[in-house]
Protein backbone atom coordinates (compact mmCIF):
# COMPACT_ATOMS: atom_id res chain seq x y z
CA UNK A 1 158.12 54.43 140.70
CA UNK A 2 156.84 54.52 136.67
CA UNK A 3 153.74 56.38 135.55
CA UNK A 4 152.30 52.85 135.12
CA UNK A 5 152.76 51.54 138.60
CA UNK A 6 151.14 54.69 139.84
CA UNK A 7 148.25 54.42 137.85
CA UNK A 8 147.79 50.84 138.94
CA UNK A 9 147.98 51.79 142.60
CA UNK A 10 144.86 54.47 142.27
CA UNK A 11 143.27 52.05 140.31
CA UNK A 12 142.98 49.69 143.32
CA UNK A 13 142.40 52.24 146.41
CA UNK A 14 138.86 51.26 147.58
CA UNK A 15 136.14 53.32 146.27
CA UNK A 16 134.90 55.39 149.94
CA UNK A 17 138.95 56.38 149.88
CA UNK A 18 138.45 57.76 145.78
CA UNK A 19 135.31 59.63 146.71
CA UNK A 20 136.89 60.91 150.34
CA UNK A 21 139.81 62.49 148.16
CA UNK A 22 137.75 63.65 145.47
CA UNK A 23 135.62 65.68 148.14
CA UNK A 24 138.05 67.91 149.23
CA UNK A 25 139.17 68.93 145.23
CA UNK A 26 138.49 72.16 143.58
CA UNK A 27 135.21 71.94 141.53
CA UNK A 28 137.36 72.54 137.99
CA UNK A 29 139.69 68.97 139.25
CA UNK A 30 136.62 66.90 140.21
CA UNK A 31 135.36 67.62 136.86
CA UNK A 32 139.04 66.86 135.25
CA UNK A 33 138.51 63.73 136.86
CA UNK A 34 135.83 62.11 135.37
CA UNK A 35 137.70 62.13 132.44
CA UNK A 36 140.36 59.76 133.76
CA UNK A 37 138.15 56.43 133.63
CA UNK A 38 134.56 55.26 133.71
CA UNK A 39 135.16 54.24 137.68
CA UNK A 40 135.93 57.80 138.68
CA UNK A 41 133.61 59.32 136.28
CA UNK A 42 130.75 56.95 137.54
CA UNK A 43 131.77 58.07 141.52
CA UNK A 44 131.81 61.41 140.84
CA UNK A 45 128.39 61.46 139.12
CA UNK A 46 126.45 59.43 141.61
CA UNK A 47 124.17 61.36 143.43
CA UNK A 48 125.16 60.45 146.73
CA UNK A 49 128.74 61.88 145.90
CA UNK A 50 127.49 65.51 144.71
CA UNK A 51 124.90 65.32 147.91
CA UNK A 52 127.99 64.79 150.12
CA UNK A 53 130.07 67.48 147.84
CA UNK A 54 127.66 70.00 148.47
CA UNK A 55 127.26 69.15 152.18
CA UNK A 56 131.53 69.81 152.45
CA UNK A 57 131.31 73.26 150.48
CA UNK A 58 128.62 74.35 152.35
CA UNK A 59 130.79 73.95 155.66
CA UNK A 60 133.76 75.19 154.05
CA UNK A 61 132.52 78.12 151.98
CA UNK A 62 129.65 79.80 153.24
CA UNK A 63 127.38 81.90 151.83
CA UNK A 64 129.76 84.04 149.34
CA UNK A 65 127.91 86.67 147.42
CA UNK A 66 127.16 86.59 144.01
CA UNK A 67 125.80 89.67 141.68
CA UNK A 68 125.08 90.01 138.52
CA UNK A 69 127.13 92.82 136.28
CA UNK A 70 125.17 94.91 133.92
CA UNK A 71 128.37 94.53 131.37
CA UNK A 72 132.07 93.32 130.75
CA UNK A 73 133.30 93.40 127.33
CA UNK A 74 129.75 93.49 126.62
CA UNK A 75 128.69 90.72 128.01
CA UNK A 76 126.74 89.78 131.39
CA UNK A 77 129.00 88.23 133.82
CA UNK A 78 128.51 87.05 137.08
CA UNK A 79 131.28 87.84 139.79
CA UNK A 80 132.08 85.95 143.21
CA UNK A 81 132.86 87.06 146.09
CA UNK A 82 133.97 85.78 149.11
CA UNK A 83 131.82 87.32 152.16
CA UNK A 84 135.00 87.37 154.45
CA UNK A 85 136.95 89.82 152.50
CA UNK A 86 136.56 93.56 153.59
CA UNK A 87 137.73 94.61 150.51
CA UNK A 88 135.01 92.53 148.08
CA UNK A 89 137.43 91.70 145.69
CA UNK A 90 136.62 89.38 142.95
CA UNK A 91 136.89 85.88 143.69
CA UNK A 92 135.71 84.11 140.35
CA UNK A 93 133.55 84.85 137.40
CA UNK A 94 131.22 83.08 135.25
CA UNK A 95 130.08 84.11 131.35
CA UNK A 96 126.36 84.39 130.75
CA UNK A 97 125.56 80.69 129.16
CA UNK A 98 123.41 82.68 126.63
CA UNK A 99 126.29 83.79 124.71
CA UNK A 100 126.55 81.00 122.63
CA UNK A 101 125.15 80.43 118.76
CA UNK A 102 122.83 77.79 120.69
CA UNK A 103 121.24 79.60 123.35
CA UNK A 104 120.19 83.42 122.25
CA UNK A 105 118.16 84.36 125.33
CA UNK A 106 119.92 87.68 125.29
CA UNK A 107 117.89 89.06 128.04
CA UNK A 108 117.89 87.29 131.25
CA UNK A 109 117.33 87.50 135.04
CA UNK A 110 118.10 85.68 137.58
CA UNK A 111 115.03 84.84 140.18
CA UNK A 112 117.02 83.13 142.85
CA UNK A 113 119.83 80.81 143.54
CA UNK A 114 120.02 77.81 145.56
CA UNK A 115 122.90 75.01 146.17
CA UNK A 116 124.92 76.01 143.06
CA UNK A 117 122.16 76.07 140.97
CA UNK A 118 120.76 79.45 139.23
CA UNK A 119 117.54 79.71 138.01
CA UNK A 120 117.21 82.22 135.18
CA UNK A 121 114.27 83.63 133.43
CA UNK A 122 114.17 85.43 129.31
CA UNK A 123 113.14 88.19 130.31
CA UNK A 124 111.72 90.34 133.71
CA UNK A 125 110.95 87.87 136.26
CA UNK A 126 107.14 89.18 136.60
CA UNK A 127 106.64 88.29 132.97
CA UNK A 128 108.34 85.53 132.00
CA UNK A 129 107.50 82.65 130.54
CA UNK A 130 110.98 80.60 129.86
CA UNK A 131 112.63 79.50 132.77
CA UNK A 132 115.83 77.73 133.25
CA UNK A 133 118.45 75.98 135.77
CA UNK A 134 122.04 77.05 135.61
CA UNK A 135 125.23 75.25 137.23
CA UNK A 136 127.91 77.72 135.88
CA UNK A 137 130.20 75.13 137.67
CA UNK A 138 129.76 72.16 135.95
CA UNK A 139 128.47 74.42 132.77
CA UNK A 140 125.13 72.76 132.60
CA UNK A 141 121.92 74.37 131.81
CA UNK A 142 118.18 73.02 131.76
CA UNK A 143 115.70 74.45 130.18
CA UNK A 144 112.20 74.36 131.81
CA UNK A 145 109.08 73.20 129.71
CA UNK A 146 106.25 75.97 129.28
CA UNK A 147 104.18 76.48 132.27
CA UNK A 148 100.80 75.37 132.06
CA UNK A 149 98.95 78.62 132.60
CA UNK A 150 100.35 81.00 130.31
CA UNK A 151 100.07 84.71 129.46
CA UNK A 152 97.92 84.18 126.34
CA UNK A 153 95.56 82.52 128.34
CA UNK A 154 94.95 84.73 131.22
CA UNK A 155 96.47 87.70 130.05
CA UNK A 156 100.00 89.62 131.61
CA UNK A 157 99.67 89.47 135.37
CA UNK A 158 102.40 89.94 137.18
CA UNK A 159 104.07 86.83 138.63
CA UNK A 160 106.06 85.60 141.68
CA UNK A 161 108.51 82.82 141.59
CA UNK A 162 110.39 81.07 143.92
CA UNK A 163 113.06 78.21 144.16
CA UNK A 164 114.61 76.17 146.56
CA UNK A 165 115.28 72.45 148.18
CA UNK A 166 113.31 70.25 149.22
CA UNK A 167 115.10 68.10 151.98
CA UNK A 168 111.81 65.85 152.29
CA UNK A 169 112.16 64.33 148.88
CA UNK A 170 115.82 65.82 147.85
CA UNK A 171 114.28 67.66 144.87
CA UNK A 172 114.54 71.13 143.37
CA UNK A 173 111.33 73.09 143.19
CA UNK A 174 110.45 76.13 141.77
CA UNK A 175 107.03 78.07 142.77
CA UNK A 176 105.25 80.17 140.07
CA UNK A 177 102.37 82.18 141.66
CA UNK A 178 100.23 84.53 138.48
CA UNK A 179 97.05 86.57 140.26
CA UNK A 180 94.30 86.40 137.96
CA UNK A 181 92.35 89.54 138.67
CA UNK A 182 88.44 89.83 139.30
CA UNK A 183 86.61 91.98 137.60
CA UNK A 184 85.96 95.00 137.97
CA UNK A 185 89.49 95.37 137.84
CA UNK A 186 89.25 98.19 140.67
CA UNK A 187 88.07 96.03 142.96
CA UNK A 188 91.81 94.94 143.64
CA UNK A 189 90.74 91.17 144.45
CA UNK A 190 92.61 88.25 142.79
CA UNK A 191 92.53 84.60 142.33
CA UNK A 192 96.33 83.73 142.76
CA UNK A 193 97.17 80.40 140.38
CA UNK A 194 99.85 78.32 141.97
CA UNK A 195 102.39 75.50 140.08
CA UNK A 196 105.26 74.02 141.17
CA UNK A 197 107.68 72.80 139.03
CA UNK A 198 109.72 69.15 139.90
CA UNK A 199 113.34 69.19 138.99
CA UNK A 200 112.82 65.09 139.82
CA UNK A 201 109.90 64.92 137.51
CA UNK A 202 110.70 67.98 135.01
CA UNK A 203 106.69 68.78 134.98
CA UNK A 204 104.59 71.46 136.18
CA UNK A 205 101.70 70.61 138.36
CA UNK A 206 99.26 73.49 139.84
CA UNK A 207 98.09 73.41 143.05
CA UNK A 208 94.89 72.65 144.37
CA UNK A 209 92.69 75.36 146.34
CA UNK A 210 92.94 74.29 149.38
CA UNK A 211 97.00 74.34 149.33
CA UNK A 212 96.86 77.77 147.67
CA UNK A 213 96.80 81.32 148.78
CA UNK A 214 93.92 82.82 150.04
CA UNK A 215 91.84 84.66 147.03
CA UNK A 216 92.09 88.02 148.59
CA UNK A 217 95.78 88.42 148.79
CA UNK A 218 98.96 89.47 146.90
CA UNK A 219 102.21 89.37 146.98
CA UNK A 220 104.59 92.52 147.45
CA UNK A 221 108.15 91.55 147.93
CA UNK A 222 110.45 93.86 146.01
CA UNK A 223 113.06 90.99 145.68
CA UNK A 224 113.10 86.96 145.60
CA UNK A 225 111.77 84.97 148.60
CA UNK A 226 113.49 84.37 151.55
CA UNK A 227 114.41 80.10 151.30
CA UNK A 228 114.91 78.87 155.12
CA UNK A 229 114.19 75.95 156.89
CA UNK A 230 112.73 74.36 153.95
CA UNK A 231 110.15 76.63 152.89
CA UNK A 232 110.06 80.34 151.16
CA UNK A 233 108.65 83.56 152.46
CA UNK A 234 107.23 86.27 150.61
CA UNK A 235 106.27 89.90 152.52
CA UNK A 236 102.31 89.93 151.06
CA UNK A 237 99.28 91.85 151.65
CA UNK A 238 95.75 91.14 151.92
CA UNK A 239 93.12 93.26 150.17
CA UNK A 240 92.44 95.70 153.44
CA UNK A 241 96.03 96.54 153.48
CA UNK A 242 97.33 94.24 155.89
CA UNK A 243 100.89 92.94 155.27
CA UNK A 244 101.98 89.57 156.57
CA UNK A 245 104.79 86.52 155.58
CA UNK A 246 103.43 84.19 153.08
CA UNK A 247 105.25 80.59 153.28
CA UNK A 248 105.38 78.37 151.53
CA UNK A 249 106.52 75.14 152.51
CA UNK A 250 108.58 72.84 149.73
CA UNK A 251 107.85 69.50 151.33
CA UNK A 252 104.44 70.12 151.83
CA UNK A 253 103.27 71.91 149.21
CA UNK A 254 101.08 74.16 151.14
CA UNK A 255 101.00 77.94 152.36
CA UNK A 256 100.84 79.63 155.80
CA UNK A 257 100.98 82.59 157.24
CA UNK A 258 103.46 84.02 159.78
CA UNK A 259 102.27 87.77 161.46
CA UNK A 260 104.28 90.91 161.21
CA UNK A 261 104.29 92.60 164.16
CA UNK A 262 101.17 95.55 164.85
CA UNK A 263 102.83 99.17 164.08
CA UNK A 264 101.43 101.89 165.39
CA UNK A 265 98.90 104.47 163.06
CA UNK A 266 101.57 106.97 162.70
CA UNK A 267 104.12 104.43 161.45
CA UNK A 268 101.94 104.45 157.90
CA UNK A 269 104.66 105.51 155.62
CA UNK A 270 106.95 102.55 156.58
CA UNK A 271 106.46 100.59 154.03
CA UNK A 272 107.46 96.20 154.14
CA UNK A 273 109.50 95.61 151.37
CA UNK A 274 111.32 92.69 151.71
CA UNK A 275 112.30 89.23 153.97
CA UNK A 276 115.94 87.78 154.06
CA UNK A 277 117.27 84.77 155.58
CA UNK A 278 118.65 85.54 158.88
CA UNK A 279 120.90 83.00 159.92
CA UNK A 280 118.49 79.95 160.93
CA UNK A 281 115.23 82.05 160.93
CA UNK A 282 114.09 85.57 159.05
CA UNK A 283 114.18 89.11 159.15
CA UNK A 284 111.85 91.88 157.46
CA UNK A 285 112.65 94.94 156.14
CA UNK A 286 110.52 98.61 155.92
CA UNK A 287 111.79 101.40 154.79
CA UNK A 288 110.56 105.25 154.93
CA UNK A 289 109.26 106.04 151.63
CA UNK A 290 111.98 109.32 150.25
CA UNK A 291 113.03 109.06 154.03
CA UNK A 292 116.45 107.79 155.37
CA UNK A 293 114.69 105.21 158.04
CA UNK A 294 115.62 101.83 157.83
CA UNK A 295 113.66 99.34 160.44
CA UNK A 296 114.63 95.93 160.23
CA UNK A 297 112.59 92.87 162.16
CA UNK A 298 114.49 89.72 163.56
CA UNK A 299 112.47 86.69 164.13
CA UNK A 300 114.83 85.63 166.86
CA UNK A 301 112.87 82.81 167.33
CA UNK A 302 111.62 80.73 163.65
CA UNK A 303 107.52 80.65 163.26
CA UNK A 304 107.06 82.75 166.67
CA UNK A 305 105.37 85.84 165.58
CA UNK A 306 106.28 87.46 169.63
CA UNK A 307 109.72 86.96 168.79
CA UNK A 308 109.75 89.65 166.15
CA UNK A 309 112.76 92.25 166.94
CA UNK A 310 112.92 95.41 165.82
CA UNK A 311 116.51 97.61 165.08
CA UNK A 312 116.28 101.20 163.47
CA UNK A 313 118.60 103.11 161.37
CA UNK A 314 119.20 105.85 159.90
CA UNK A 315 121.32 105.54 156.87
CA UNK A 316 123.20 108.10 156.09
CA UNK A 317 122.83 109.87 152.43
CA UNK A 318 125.75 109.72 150.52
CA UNK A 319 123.54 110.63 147.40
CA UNK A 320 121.15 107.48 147.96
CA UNK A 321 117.76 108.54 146.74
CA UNK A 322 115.60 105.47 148.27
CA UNK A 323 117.42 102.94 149.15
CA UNK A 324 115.64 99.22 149.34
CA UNK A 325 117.41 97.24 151.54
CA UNK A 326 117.65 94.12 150.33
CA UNK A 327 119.35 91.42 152.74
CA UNK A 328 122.44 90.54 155.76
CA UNK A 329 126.01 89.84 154.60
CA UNK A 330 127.63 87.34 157.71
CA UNK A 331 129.83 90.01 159.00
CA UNK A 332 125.96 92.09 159.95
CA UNK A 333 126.45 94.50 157.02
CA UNK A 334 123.17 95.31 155.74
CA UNK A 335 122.90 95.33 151.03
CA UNK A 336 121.18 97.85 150.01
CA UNK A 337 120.41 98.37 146.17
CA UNK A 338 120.34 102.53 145.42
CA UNK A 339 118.67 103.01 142.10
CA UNK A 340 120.48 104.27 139.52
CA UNK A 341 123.67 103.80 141.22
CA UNK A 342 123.59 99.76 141.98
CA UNK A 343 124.18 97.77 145.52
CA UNK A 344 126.12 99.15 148.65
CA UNK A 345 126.87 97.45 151.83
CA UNK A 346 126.61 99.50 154.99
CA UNK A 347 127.06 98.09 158.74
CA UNK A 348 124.58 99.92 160.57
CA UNK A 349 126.36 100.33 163.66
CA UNK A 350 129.62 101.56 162.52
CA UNK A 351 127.88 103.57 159.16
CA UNK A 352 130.49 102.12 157.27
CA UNK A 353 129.48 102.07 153.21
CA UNK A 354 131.21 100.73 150.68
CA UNK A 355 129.99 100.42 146.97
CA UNK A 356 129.96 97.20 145.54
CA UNK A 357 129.74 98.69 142.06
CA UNK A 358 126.97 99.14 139.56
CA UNK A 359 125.43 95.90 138.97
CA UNK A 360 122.03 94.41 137.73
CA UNK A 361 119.11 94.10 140.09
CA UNK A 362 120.59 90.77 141.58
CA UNK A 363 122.26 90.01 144.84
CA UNK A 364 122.14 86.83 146.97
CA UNK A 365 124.69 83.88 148.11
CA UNK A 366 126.36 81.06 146.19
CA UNK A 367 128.17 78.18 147.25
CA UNK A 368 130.08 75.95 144.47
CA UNK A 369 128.37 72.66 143.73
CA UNK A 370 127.90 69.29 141.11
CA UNK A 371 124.17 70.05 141.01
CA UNK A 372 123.02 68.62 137.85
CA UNK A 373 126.36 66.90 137.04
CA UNK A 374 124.04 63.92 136.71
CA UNK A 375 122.01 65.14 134.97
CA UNK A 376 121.75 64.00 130.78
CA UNK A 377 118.69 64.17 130.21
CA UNK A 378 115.83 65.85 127.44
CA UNK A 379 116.46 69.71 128.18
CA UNK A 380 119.86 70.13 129.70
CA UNK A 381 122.09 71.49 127.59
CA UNK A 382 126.33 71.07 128.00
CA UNK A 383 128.42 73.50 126.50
């Protein structure tokens, strides 16, 4: 049969056949694709498509790891790996999108990732005031506008930021929370300022009062929130010390509180530091300040403070100063980033470590997407 013939016969397969076929392509031939006519280009951009892409690479591919390397050539690259191989070996990488004569945001972090998408700050995450979404896939960046509370107004607090997916409204939202101290400044209370920002509207909007955190609390996380079941969790503390989860809940827009479990006086030096997804619910994480101790808490059952479980491990040395563990791999292996030396996965049961290699202060799954493949609007730049 000729080359023309052929191309007539694809021309007339129904569209739900095209899309069916284009859902089980690699992400770099889907994107070869819409180059072949306006009809596939059109089906391939259409939300519903990418929706339903992302839905088949999430059952297919789950939850590979993605870090951040300090250098390569130097350059920032971020590597892929597949969680199911023992060995951690590369998978794919992905050039910083800042190396370009149009973007020169030299120094950037990543806050979280979500469905594909990145979201990248210029600069430490606590201070920064440029934000951005990344698809490394489809190579399509958006630049955020300027918050509405800034630094020059209210000076350089420290802020928190989240990002995740709202499945109410199927919108990307990312959570900015700055404290805005009382004075005197020793008196350690603060009047947390919350905005959200719309990937559907591309605005900021701040929060009222009542949907905002309580004016005598911060939060302490060491790493980005935990994103399950459609809200994110932060490990925070009120002003007399007492450390719960703060969530926030995407569709909503409001915060809660879930309780940590009571520890007993002598358990003082275990310190919260963190809360990772744990399959459909959460787990926390203490650790023993200069101590070895590792205690991790399962919420075996979601939003059911009784259900809190607690395992406890002792990791071994191996010339780890303090490590802060940091989340679960699927195989049960525990990430822990050791200063100085970058992040290490150890299964606590068989003490198995292996170093993942020195990296940047970034660690947390990926799953190949078309996230803002349909996306051509005022901010988002191609290259």
């Amino acid at each position: 049969m000729s080359d023309s013939k052929k191309s007539i016969r694809w021309g007339y397969l129904p569209d739900e056949i095209l899309t069916h076929i284009f859902t089980f392509l690699p992400i770099k031939s889907i994107i070869i694709c819409t180059s072949v006519s306006k009809t596939w280009k059109s089906l391939i951009q259409n939300p519903t498509f990418i929706s339903t892409h992302l839905h088949h690479s999430h059952n297919k591919i789950k939850n590979n790891l993605l870090l951040l390397r300090l250098s390569r050539n130097d350059k920032k690259v971020y590597t892929l790996h597949k969680e199911g191989d023992l060995d951690f070996t590369e998978y794919t990488s992905f050039d910083s999108p800042f190396h370009g004569p149009h973007l020169q945001h030299p120094h950037h972090y990543v806050i979280d990732t979500c469905n594909g998408l990145l979201c990248l700050s210029n600069g430490s995450p606590n201070l920064a005031n440029k934000l951005f979404l990344w698809n490394p896939c489809v190579r399509k960046l958006l630049q955020f506008p300027i918050p509405r509370v800034t630094f020059d107004i209210y000076g350089m607090h420290p802020a928190s930021f989240g990002f995740g997916f709202d499945p109410k409204t199927n919108d990307y939202k990312v959570v900015r929370i700055l404290p805005i101290f009382s004075f005197p400044l020793d008196s350690g209370i603060s009047r947390p300022v919350v905005e959200v920002f719309s990937l559907s509207t591309g605005e900021w909007r701040m929060l009222s009062a009542s949907a905002s955190l309580p004016p005598i609390c911060a939060i302490i996380s060491s790493g980005p929130p935990a994103f399950a079941n459609g809200a994110l969790h932060w490990i925070a503390i009120t002003n007399d010390n007492k450390p719960f989860v703060s969530v926030f809940d995407l569709g909503d827009e409001v915060f809660r509180q879930i309780q940590l479990p009571e520890l007993p006086s002598y358990s003082v030096r275990m310190l919260w530091t963190y809360v990772s997804v744990y399959g459909n619910s959460i787990a926390g994480f203490q650790r023993r300040l200069r101590g070895g101790q590792i205690n991790m808490w399962v919420m075996k059952e979601y939003g059911v403070a009784s259900s809190w479980t607690k395992f406890s491990y002792q990791v071994p040395k191996l010339g780890m100063y303090d490590p802060l563990p940091f989340g679960y791999r699927r195989n049960g292996d525990v990430i822990l980033l050791n200063y100085g030396r970058g992040f290490v996965s150890w299964n606590p049961n068989s003490q198995d470590i292996k170093n993942l290699g020195y990296f940047d202060t970034f660690c947390g799954s990926y799953v190949e997407s078309l996230v803002l493949l349909d996306k051509a609007t005022k901010g988002v730049i191609t290259y």
